[in-house]
C-alpha atoms as a PDB file:
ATOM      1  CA  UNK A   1     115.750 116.591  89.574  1.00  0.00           C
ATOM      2  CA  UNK A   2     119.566 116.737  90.683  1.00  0.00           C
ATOM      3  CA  UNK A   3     119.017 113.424  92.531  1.00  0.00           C
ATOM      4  CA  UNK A   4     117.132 111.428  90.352  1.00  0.00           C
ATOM      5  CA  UNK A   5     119.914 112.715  87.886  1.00  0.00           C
ATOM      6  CA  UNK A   6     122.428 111.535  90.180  1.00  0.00           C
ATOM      7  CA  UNK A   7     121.074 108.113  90.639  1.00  0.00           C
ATOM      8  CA  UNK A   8     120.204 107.337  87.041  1.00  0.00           C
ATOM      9  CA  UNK A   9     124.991 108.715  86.369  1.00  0.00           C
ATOM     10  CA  UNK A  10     125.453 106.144  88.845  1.00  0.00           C
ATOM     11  CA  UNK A  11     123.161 103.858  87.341  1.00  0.00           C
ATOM     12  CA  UNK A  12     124.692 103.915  84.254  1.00  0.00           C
ATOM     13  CA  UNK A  13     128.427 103.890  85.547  1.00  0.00           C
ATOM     14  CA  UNK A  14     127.293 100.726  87.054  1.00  0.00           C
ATOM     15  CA  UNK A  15     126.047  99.061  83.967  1.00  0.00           C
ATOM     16  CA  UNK A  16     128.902 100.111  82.043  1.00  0.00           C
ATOM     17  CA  UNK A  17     130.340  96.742  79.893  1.00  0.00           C
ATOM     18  CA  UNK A  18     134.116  98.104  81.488  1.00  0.00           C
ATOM     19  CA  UNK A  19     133.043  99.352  84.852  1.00  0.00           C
ATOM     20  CA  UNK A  20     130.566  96.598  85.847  1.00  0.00           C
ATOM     21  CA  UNK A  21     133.040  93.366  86.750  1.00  0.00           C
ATOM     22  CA  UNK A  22     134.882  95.463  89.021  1.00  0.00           C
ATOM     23  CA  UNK A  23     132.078  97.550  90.585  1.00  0.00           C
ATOM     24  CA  UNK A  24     131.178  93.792  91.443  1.00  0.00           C
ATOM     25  CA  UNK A  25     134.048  93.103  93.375  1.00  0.00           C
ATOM     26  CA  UNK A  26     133.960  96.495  94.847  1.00  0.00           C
ATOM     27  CA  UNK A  27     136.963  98.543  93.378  1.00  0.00           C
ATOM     28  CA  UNK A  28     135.747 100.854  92.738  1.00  0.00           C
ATOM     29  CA  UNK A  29     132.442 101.566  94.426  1.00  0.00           C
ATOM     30  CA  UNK A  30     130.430 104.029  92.609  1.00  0.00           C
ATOM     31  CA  UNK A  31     128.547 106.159  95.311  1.00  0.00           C
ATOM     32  CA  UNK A  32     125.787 108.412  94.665  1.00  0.00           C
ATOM     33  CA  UNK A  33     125.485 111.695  97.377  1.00  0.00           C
ATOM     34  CA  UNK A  34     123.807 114.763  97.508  1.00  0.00           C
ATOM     35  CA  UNK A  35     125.571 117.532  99.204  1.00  0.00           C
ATOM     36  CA  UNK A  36     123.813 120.757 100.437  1.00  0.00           C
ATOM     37  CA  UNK A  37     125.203 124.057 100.180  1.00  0.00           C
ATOM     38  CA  UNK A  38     123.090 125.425 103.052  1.00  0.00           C
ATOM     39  CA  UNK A  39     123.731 122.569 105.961  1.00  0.00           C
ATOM     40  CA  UNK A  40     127.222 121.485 104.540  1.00  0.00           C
ATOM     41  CA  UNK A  41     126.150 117.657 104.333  1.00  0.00           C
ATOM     42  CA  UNK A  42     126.828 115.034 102.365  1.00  0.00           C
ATOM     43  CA  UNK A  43     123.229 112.457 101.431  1.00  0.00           C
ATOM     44  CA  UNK A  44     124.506 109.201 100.322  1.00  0.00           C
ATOM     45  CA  UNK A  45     121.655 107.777  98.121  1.00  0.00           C
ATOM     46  CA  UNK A  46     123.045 104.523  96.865  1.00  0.00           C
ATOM     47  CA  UNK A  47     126.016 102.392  96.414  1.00  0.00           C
ATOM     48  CA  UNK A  48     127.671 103.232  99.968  1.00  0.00           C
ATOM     49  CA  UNK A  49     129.929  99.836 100.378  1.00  0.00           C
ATOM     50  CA  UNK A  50     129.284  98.474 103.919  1.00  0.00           C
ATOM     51  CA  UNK A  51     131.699  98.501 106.757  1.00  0.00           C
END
């Protein structure tokens, strides 16, 4: 539930009327992750800009 959560926040800061234009032209990217308190890692699930 926390990720589908996540992805659907990210999802909407992505869509947002302000936020959108410059989330195209990558500043700022809007990441979603998953950490885990038991391994101490970070899951990127979407939105990651490539290198």
């Amino acid at each position: 539930m926390v990720r589908i959560h996540t992805e659907q926040t990210a999802a909407d800061l992505r869509s947002n009327k302000d936020l959108a234009p410059l989330v195209k032209k990558g500043e700022p990217a809007v990441v979603s992750a998953s950490y885990s308190l038991d391994t101490g890692r970070v899951e990127v699930l979407s939105g990651a800009p490539s290198a």
